[in-house]
Protein backbone atom coordinates (compact mmCIF):
# COMPACT_ATOMS: atom_id res chain seq x y z
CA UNK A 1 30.91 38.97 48.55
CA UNK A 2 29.24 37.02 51.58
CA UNK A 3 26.34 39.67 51.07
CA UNK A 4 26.26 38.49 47.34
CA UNK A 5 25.62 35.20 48.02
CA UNK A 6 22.93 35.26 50.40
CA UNK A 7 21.00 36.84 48.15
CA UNK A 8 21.78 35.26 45.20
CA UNK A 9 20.88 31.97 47.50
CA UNK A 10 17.43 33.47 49.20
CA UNK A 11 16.37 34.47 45.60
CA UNK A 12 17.35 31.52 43.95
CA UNK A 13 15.47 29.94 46.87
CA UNK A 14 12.21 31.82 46.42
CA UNK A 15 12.23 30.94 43.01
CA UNK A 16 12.56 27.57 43.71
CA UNK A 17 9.46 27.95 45.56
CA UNK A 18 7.54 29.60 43.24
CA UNK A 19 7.98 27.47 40.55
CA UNK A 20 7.20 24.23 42.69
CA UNK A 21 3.45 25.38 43.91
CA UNK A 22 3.10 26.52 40.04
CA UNK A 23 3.85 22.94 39.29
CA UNK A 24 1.53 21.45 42.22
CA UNK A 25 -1.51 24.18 40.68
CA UNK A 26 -1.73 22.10 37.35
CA UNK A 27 -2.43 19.14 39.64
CA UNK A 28 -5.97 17.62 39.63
CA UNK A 29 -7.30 17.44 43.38
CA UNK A 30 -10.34 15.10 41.84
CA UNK A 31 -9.50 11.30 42.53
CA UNK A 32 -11.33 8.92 40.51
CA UNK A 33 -12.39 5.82 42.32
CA UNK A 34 -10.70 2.31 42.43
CA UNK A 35 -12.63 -0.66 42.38
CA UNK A 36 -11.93 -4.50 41.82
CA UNK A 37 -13.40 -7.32 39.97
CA UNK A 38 -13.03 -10.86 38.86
CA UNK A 39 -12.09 -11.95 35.17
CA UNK A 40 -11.60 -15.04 34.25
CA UNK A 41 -7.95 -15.21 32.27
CA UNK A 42 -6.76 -18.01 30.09
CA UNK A 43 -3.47 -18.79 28.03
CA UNK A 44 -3.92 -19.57 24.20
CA UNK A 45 -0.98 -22.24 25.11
CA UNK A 46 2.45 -20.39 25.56
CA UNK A 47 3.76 -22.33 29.18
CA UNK A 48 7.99 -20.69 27.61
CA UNK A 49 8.95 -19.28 24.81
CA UNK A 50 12.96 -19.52 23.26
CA UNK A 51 14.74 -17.20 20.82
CA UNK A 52 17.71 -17.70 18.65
CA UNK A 53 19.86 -14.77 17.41
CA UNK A 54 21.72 -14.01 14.08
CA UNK A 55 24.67 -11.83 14.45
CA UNK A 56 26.34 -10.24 11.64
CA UNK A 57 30.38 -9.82 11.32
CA UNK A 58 30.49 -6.70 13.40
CA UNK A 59 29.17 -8.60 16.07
CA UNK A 60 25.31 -7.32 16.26
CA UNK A 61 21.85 -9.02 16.41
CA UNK A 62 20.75 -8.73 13.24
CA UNK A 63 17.61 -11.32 13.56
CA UNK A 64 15.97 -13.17 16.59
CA UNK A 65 13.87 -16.14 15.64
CA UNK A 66 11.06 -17.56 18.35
CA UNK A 67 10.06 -21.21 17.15
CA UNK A 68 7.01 -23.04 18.49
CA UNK A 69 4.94 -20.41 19.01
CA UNK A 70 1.38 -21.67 19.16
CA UNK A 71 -1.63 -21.51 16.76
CA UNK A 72 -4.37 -20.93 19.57
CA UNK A 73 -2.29 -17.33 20.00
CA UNK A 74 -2.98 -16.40 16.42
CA UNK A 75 -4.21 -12.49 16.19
CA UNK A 76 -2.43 -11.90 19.71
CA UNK A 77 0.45 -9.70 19.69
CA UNK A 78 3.98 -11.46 20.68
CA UNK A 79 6.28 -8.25 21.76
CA UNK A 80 10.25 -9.34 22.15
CA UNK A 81 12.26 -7.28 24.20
CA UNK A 82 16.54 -7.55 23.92
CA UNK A 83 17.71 -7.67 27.66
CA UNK A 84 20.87 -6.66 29.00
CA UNK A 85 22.82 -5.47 31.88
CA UNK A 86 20.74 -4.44 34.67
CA UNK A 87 17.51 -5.44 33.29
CA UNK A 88 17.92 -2.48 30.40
CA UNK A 89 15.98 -2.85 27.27
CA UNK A 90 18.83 -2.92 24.40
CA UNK A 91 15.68 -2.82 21.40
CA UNK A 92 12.54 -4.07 20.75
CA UNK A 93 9.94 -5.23 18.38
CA UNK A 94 6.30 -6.72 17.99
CA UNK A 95 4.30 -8.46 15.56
CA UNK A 96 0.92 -9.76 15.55
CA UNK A 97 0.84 -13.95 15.43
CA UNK A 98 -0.53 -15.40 12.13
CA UNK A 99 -2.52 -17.66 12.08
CA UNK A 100 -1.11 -21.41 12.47
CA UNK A 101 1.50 -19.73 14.64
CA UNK A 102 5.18 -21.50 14.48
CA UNK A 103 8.27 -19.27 14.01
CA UNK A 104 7.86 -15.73 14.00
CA UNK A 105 11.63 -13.71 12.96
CA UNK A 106 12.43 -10.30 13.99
CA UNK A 107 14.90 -8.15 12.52
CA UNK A 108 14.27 -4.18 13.43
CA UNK A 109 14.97 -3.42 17.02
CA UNK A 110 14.46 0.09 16.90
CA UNK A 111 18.37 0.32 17.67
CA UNK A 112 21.65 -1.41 16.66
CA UNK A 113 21.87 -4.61 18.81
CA UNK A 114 25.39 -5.90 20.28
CA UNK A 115 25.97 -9.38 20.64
CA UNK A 116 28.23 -9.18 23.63
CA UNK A 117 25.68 -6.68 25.39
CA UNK A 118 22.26 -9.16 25.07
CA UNK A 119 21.95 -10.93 28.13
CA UNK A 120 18.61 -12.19 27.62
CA UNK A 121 15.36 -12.08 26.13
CA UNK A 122 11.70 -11.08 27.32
CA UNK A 123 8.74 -11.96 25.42
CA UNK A 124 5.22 -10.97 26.02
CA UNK A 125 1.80 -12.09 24.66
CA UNK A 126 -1.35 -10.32 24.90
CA UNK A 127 -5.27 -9.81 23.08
CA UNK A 128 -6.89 -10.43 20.78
């Protein structure tokens, strides 16, 4: 039996092996180069964003409404993520900022949303 094993282990082992520098062949040995630059960066006027949530009888987010959001950001895209325990995205959505900005709703999260499990909110704004 003791035979069995070690050579169930050693092959087991050498496959191991095997299959690990077949993995590190695919990898590129080429590096491409890393350089640095300056950009100027400016904000079309968001200093905080707020949310307020809609939940439906069974307890889940059914909507999430962001007031105030800015004109200037119109054409940028405002992604809301649903925040809960240890920092873990709960759903998501995006939508680009029309023009003359103010309240932009979301409703689809890509998942069903529980009230008592959304800690928080995180919003992003980037382009145009």
């Amino acid at each position: 039996m003791k035979l069995l094993a070690k050579a169930l282990g050693t092959a087991f082992a050498a496959a191991a092996t095997l299959a690990a520098c077949g993995a590190a062949a695919t990898l590129a040995l080429a590096s491409s180069p890393l350089s640095s630059g300056n950009a100027s960066v400016t904000s079309c006027g968001v200093s905080s964003l707020s949310a307020t949530r809609t939940v439906d009888n069974a307890g889940n987010v059914t909507q999430v409404s962001i007031p105030s959001v800015p004109s200037a950001c119109a054409g940028a895209t405002l992604s809301l993520t649903l925040v809960g325990s240890g920092g873990t995205s709960l759903g998501s959505a995006s939508a680009t900022i029309p023009a003359g900005g103010g309240t932009m709703n979301f409703s689809s999260f890509g998942a069903t949303v529980s009230a008592t499990n959304l800690l928080s909110y995180s919003y992003a704004v980037t382009g145009p």
